[in-house]
N, C-alpha and C. Protein backbone atom coordinates (compact mmCIF):
# COMPACT_ATOMS: atom_id res chain seq x y z
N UNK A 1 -7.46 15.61 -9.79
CA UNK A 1 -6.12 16.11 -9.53
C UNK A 1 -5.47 15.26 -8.45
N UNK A 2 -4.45 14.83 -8.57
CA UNK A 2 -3.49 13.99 -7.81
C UNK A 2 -3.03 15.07 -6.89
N UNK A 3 -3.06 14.29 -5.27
CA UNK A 3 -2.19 15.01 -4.40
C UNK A 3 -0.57 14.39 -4.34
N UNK A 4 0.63 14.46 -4.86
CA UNK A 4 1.84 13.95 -4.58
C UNK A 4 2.42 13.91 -3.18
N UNK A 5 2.03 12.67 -2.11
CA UNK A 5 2.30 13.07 -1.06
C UNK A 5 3.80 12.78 -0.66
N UNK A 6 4.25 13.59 0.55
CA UNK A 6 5.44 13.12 0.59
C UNK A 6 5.65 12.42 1.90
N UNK A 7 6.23 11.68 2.47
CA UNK A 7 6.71 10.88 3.93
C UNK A 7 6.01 11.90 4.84
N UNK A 8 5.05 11.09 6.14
CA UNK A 8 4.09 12.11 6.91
C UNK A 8 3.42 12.64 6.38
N UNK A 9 2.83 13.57 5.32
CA UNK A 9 1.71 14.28 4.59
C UNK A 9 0.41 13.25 4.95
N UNK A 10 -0.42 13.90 5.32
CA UNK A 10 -1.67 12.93 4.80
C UNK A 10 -3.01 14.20 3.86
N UNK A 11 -4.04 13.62 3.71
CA UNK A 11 -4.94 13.95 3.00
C UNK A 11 -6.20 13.70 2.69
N UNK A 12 -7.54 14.34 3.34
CA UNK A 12 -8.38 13.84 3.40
C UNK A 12 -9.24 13.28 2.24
N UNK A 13 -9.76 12.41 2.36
CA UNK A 13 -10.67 11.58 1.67
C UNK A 13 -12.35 11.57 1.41
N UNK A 14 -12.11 12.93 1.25
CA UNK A 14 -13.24 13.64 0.84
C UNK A 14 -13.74 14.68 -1.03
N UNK A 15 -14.21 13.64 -1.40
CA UNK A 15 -14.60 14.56 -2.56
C UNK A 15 -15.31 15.58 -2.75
N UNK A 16 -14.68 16.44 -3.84
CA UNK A 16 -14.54 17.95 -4.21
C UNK A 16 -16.01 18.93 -3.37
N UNK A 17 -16.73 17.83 -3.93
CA UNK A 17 -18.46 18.26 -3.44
C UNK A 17 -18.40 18.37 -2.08
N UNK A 18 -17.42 17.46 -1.56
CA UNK A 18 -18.19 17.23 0.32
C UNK A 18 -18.40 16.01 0.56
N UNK A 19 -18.48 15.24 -0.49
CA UNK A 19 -19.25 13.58 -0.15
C UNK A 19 -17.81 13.07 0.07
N UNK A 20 -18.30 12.26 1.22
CA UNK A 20 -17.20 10.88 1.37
C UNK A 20 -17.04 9.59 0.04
N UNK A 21 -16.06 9.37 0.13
CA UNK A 21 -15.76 8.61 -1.17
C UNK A 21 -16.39 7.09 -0.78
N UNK A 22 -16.73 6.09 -1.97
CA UNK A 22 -16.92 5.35 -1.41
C UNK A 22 -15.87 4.02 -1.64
N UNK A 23 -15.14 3.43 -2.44
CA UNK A 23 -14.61 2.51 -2.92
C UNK A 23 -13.17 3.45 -3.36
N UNK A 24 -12.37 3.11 -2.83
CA UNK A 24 -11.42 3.49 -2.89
C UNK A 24 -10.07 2.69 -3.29
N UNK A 25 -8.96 2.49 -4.16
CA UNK A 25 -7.81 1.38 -4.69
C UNK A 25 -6.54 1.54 -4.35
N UNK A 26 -5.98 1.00 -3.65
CA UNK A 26 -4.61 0.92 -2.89
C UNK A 26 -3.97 0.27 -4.04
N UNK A 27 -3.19 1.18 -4.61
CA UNK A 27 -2.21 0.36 -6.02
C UNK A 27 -1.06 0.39 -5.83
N UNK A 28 -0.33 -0.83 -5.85
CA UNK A 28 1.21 -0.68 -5.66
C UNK A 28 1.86 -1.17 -6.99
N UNK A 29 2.61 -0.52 -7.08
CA UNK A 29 3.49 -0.35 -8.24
C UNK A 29 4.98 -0.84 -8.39
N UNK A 30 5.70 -1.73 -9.38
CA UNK A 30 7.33 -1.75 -8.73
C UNK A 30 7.67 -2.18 -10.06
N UNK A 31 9.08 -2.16 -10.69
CA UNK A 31 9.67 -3.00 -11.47
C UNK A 31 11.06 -3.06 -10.63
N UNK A 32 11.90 -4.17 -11.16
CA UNK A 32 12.75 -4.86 -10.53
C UNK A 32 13.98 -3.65 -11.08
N UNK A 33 14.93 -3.16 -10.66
CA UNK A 33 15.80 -2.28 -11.29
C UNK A 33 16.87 -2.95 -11.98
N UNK A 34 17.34 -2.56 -13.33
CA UNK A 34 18.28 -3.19 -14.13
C UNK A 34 19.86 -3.41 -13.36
N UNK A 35 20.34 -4.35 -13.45
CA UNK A 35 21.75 -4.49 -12.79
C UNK A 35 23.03 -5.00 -14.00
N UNK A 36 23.90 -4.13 -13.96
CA UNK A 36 24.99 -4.39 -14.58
C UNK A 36 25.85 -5.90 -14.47
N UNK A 37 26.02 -6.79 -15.05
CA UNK A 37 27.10 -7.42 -15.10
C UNK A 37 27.74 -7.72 -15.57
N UNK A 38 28.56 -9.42 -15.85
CA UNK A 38 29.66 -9.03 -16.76
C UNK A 38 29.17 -9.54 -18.35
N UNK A 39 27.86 -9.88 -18.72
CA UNK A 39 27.41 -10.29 -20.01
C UNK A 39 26.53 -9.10 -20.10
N UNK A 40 25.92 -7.77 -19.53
CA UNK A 40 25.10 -6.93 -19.81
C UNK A 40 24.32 -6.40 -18.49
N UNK A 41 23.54 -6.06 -19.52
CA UNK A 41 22.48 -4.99 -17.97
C UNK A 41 21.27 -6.64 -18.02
N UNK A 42 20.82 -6.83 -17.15
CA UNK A 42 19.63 -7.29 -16.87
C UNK A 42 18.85 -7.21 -15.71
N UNK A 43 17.96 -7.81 -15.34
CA UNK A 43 17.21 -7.43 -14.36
C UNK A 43 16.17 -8.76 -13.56
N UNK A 44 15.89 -8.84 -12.14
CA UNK A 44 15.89 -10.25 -11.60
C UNK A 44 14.33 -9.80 -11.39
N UNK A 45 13.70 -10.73 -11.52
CA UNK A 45 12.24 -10.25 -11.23
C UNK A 45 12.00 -10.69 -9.48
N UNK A 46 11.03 -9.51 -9.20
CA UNK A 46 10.59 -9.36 -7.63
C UNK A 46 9.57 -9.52 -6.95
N UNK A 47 9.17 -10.19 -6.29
CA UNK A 47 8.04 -11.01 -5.76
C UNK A 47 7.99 -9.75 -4.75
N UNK A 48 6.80 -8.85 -5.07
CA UNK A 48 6.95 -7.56 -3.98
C UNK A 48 5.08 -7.92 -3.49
N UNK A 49 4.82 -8.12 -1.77
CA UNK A 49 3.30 -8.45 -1.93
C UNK A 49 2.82 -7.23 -0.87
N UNK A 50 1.71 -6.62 -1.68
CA UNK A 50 0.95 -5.56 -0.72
C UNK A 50 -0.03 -6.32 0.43
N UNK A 51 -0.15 -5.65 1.86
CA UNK A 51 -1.24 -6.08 2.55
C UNK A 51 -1.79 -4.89 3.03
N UNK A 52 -2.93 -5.13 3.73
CA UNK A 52 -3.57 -4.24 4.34
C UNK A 52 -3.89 -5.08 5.72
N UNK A 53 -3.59 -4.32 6.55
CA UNK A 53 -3.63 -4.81 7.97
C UNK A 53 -4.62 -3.33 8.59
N UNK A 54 -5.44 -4.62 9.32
CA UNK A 54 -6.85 -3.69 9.56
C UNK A 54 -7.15 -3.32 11.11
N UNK A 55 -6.77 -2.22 11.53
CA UNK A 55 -6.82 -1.96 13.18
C UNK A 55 -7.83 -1.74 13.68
N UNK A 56 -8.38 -2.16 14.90
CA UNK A 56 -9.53 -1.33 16.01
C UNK A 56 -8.70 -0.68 17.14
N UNK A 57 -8.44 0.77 16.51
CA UNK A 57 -7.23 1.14 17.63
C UNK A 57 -6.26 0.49 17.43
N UNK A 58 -5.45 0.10 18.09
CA UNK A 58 -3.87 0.11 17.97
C UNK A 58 -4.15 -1.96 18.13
N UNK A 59 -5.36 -2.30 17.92
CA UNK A 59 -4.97 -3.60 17.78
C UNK A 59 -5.56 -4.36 16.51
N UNK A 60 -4.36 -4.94 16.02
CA UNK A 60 -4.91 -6.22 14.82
C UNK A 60 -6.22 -6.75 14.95
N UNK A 61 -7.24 -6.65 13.40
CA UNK A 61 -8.49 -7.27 13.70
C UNK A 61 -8.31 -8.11 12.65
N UNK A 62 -7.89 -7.74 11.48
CA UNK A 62 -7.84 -8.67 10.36
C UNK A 62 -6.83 -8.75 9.48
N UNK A 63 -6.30 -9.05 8.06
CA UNK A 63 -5.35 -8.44 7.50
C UNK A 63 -6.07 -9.32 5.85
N UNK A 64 -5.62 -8.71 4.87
CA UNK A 64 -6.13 -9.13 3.78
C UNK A 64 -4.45 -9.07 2.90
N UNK A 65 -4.13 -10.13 2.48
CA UNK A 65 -2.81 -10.32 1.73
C UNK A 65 -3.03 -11.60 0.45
N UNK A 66 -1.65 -11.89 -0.06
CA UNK A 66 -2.14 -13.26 -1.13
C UNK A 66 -2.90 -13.75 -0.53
N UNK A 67 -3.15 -14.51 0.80
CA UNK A 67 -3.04 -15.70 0.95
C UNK A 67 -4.65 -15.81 1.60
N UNK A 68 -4.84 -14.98 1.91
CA UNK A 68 -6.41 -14.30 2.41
C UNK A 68 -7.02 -12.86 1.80
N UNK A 69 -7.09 -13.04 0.50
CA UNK A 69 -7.51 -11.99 -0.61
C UNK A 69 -9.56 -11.20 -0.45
N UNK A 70 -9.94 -11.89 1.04
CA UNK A 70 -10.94 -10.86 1.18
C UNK A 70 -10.77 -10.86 2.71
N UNK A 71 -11.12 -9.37 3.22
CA UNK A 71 -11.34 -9.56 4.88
C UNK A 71 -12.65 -10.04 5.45
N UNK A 72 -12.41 -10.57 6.51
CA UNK A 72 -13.68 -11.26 6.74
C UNK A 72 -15.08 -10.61 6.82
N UNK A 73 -15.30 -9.34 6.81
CA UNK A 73 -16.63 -8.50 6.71
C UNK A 73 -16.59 -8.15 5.42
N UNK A 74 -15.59 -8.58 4.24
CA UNK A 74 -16.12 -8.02 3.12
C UNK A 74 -15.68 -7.11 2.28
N UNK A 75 -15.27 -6.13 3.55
CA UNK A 75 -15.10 -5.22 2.86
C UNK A 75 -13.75 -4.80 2.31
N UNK A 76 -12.86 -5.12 2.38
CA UNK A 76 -11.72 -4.77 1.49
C UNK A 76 -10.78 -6.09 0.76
N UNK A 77 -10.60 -5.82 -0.56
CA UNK A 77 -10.49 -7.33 -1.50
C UNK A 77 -9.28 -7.10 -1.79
N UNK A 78 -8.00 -7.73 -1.91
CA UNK A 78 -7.26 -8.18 -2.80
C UNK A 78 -7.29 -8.72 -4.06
N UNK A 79 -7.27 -8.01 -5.14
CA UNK A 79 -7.39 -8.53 -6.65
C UNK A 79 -6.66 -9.31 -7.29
N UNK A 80 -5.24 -10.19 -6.10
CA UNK A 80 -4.46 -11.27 -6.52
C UNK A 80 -2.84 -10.68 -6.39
N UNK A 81 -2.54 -11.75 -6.68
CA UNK A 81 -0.78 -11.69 -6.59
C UNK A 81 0.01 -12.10 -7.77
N UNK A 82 0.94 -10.47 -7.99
CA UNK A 82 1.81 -10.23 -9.13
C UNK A 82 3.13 -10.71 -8.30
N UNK A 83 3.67 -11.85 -9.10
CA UNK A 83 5.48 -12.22 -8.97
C UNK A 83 6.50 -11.81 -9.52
N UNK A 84 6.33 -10.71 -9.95
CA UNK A 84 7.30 -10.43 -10.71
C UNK A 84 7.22 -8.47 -10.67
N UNK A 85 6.03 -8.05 -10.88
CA UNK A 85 6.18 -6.90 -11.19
C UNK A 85 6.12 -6.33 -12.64
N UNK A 86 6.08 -4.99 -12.30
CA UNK A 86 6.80 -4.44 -14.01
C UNK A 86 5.89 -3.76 -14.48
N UNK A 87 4.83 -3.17 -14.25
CA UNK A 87 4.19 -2.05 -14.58
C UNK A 87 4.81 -0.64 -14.63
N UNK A 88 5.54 -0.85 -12.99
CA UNK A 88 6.21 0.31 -12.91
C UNK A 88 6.00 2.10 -12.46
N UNK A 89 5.97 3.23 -13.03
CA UNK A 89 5.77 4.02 -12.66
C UNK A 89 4.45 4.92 -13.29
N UNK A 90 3.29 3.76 -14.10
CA UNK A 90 2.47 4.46 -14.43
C UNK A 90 1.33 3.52 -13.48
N UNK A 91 1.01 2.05 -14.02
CA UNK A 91 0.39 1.70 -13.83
C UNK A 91 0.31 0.66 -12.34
N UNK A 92 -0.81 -0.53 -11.69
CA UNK A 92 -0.57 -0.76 -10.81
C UNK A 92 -0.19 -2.85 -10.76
N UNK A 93 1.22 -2.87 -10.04
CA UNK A 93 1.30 -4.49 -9.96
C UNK A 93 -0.29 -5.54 -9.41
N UNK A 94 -0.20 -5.01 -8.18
CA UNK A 94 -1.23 -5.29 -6.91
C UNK A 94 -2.03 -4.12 -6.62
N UNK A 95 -3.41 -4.70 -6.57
CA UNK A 95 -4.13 -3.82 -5.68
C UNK A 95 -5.48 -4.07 -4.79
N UNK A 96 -5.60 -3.75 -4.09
CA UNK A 96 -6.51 -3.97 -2.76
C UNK A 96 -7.51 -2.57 -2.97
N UNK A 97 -8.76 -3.02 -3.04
CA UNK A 97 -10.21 -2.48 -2.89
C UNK A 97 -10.78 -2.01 -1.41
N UNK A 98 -10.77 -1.27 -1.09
CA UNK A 98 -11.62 -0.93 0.08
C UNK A 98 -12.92 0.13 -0.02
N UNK A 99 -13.64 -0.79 -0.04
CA UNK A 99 -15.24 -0.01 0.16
C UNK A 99 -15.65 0.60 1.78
N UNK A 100 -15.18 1.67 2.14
CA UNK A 100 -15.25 2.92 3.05
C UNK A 100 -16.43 2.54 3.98
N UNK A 101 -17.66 2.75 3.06
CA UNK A 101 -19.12 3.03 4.04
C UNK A 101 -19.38 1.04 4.63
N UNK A 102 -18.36 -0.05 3.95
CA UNK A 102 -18.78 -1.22 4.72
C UNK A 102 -17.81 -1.92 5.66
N UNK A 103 -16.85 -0.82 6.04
CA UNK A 103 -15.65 -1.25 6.88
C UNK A 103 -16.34 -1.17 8.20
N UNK A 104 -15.85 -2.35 9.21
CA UNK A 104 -16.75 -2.04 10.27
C UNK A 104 -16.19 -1.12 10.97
N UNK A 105 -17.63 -0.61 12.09
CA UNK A 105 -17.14 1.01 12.79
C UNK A 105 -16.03 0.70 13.93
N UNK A 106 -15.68 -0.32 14.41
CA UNK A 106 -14.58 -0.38 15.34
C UNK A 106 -13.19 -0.30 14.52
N UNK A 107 -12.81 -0.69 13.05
CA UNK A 107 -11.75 -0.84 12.65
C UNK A 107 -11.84 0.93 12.40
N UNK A 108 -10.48 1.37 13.39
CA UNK A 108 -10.72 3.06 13.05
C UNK A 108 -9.29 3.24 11.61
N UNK A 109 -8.38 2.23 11.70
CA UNK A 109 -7.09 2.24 10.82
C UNK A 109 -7.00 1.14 9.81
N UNK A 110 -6.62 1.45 8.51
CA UNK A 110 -6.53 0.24 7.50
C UNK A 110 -4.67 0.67 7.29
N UNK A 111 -3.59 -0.29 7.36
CA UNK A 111 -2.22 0.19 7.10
C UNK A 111 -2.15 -0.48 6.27
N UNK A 112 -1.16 -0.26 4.73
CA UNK A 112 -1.02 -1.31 3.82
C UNK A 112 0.75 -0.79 4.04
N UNK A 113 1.15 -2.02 3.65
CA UNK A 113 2.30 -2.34 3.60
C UNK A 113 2.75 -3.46 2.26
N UNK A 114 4.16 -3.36 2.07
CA UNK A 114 4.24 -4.27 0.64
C UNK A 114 5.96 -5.00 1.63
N UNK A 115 5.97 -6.16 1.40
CA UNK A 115 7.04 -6.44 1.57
C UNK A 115 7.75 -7.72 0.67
N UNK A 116 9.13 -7.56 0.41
CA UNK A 116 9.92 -8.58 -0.34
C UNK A 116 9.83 -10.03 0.00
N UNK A 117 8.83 -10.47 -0.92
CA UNK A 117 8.54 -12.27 -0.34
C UNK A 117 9.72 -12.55 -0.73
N UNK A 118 10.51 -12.35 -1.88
CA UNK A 118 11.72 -13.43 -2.16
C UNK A 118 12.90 -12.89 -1.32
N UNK A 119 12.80 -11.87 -0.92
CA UNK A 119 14.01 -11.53 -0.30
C UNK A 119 14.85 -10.69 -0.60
N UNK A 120 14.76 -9.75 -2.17
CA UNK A 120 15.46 -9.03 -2.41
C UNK A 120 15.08 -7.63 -1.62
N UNK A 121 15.82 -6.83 -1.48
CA UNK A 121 15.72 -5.49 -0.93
C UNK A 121 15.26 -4.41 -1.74
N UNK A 122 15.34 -3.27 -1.59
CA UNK A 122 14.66 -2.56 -2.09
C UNK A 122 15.59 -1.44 -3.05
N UNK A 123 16.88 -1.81 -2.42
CA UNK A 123 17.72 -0.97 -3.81
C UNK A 123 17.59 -1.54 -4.71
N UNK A 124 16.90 -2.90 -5.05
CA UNK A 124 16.93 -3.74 -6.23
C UNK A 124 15.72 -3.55 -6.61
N UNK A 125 14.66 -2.54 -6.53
CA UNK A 125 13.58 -2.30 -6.90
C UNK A 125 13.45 -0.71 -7.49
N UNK A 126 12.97 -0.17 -8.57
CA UNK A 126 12.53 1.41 -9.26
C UNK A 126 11.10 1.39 -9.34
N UNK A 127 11.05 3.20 -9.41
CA UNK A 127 9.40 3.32 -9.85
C UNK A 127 8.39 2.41 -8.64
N UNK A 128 8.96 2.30 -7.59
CA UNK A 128 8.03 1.81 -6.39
C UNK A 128 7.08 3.09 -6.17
N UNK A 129 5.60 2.60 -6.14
CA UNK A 129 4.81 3.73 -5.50
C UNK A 129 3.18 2.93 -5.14
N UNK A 130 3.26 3.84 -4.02
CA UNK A 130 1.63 3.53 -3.84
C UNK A 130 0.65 4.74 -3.98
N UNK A 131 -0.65 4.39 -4.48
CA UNK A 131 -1.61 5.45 -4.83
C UNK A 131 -3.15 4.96 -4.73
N UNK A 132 -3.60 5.89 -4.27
CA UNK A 132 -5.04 6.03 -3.98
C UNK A 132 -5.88 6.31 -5.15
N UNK A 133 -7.14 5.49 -5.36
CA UNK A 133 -7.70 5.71 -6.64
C UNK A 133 -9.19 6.14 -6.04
N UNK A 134 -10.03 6.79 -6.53
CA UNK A 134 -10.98 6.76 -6.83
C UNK A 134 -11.99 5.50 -7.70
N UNK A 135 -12.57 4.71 -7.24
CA UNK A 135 -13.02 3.22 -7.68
C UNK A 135 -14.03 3.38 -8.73
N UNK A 136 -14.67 4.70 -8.37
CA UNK A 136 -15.76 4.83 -9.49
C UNK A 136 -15.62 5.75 -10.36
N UNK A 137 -14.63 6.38 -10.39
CA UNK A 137 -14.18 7.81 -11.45
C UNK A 137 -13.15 7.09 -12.39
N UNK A 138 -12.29 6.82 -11.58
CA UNK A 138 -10.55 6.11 -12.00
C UNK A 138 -9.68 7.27 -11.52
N UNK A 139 -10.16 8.03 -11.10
CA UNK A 139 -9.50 9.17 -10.46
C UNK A 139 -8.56 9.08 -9.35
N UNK A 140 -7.29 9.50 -9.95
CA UNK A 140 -5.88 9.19 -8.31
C UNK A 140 -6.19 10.59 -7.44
N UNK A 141 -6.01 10.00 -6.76
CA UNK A 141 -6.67 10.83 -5.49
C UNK A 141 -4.97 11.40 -5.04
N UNK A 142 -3.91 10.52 -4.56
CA UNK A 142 -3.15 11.08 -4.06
C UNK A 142 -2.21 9.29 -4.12
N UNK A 143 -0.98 9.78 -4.22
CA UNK A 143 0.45 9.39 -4.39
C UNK A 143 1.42 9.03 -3.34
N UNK A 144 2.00 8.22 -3.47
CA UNK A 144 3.45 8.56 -2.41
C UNK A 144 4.44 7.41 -2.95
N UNK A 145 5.37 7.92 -3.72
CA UNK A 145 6.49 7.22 -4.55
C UNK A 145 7.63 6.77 -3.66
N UNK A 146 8.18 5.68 -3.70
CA UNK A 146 9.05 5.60 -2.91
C UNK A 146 10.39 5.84 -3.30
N UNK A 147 11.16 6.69 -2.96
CA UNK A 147 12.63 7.09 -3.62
C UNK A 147 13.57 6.40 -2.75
N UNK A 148 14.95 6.22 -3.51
CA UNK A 148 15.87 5.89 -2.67
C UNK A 148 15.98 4.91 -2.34
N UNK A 149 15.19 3.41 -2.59
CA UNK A 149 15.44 2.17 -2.69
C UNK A 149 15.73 1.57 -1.15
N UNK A 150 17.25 1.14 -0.46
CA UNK A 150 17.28 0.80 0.41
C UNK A 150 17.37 -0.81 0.84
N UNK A 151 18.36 -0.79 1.74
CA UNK A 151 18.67 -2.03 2.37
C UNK A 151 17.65 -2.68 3.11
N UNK A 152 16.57 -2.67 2.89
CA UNK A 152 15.60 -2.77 3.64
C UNK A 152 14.52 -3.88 2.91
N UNK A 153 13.81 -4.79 3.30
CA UNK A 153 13.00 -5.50 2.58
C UNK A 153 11.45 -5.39 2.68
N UNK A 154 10.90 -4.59 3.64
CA UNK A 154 9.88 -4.21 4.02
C UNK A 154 9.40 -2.71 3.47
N UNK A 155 8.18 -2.48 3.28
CA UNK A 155 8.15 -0.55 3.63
C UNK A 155 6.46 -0.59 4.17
N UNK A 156 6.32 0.11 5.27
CA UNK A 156 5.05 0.61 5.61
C UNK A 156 4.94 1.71 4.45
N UNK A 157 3.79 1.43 3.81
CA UNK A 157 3.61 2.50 2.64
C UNK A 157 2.60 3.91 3.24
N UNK A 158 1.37 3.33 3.72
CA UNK A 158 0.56 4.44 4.13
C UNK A 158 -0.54 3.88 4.98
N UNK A 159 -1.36 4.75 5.39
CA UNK A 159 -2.62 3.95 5.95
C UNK A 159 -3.26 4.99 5.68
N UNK A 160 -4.77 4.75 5.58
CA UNK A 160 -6.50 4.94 5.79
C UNK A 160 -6.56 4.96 7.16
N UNK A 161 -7.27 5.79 7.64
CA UNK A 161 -8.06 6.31 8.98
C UNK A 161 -8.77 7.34 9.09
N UNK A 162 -10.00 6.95 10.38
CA UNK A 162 -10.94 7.13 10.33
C UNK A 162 -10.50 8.57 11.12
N UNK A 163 -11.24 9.86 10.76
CA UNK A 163 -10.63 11.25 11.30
C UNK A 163 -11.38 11.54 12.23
N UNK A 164 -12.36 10.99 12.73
CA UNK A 164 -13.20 11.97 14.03
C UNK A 164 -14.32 12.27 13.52
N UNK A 165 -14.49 12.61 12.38
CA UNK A 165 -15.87 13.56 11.89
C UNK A 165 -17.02 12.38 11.16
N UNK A 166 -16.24 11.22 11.27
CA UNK A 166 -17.05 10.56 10.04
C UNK A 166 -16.26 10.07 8.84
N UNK A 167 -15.23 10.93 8.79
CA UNK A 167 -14.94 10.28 6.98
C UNK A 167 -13.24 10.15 7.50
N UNK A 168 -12.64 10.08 6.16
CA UNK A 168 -11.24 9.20 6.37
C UNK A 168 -10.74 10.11 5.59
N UNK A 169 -9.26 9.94 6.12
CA UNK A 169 -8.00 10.30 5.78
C UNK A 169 -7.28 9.20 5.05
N UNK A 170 -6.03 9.83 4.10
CA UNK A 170 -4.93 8.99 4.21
C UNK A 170 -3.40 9.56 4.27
N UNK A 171 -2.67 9.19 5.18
CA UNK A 171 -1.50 9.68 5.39
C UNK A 171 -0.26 8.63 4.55
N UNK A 172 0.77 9.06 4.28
CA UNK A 172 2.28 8.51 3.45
C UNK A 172 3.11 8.61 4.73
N UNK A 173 3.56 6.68 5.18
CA UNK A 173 4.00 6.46 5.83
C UNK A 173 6.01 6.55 5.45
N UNK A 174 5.82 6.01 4.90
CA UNK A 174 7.03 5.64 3.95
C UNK A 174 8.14 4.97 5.22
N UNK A 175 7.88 4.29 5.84
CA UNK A 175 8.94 3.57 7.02
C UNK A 175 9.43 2.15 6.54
N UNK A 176 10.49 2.06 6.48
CA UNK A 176 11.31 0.99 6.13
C UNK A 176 11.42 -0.22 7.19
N UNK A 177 11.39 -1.55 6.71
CA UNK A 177 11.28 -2.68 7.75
C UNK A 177 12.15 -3.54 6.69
N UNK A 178 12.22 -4.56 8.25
CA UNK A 178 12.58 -6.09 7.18
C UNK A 178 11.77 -7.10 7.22
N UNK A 179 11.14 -7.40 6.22
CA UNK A 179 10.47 -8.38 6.51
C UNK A 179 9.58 -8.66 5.18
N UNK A 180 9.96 -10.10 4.91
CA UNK A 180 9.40 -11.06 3.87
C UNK A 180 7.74 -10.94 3.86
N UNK A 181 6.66 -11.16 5.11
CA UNK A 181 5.80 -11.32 5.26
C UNK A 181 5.36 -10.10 5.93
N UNK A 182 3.46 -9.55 6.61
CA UNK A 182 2.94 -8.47 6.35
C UNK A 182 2.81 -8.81 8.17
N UNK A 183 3.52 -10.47 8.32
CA UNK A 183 3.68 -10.75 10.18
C UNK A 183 5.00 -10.16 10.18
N UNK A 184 5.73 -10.33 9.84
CA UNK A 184 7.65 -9.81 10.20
C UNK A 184 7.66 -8.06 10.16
N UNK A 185 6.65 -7.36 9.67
CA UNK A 185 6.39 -6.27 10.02
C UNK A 185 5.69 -5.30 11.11
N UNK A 186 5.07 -6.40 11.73
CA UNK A 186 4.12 -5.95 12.97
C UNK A 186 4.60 -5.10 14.00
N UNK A 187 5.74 -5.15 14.06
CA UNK A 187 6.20 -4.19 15.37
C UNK A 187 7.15 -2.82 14.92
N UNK A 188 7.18 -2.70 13.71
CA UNK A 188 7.34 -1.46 13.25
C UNK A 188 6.14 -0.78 12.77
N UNK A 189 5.15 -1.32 12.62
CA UNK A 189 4.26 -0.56 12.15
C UNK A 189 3.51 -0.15 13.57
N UNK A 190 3.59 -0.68 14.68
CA UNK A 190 3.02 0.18 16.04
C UNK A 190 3.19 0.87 16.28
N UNK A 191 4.44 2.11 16.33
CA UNK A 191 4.34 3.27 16.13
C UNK A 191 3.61 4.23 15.52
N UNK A 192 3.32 3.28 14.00
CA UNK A 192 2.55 4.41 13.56
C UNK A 192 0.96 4.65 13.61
N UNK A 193 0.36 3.75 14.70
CA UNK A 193 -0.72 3.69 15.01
C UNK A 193 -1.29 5.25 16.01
């Protein structure tokens, strides 16, 4: 059963039984939205790239994006980079792997974020969403769609963190930035540390 989260909600990351999950899929989702002009409707394709930026506490330890598609302990992979998009509102463009029990114990926060490499904004994007999978079921764990598009070229989508007890959470950030790259976002996402 999918949790639909909404902006702030989070949700722990604990299966039904009690067991901590172990491999978990950060899927981001987008198609480019159709635009009217004066020969028809068409639509510009969008270079939209997810990262995961990996905290010990409130400071940068690693970050896994195109351009560095594993973190350096291993444990969380990038499965490559979609230019265009277009899966849309079922399935996933990009997605990033994180295996839980081999993240090291100082990184207490994983934040993923997706931002506009080419530059378009985000009213020019539909069906944006990020979702949590279950790695060994295929099971969505929990949701957070992004509505409302926006002048904005950045979005902090959500983060993974570690809750106190042992096992992890994930909360729906949904905060808007500008920024091409997963560096031009760094100082909006400190708050939400």
């Amino acid at each position: 059963m999918t949790v639909n989260l909404a902006k702030g909600q989070s949700v722990s990351l604990q299966k039904s039984t009690g067991e901590s999950l172990s491999v978990v899929r950060m899927g981001l989702g987008w198609k480019a939205a159709a635009r009217r002009g004066l020969f028809g409707t068409r639509t510009r394709e969008i270079d939209l790239d997810a990262s995961a930026l990996l905290y010990a506490d409130k400071t940068p330890s690693d970050v896994v994006f195109f351009q560095h598609l594993v973190s350096n302990d291993g444990s969380i992979r990038h499965t490559g980079d979609n230019l265009v998009g277009g899966v849309g509102a079922g399935g996933d463009d990009e997605s990033i792997l994180v295996d839980l029990p081999r993240v090291p114990v100082h990184i207490t926060q994983i934040v993923f974020t997706v931002s506009s490499y080419t530059g378009q904004n985000f009213q020019q994007v539909e069906n944006a969403h990020c979702r949590l999978v279950d790695e060994a079921t295929g099971q969505e764990l929990a949701r957070y769609d992004l509505a409302g598009g926006g002048a904005h070229t950045g979005q902090i989508m959500a983060k993974v963190y570690r809750d106190g007890s042992g096992g992890w959470q994930m909360a729906a950030i949904g905060a808007p930035a500008q920024a091409r790259t997963f560096q031009d976002m760094l100082p909006a996402i400190a708050p939400f540390l």
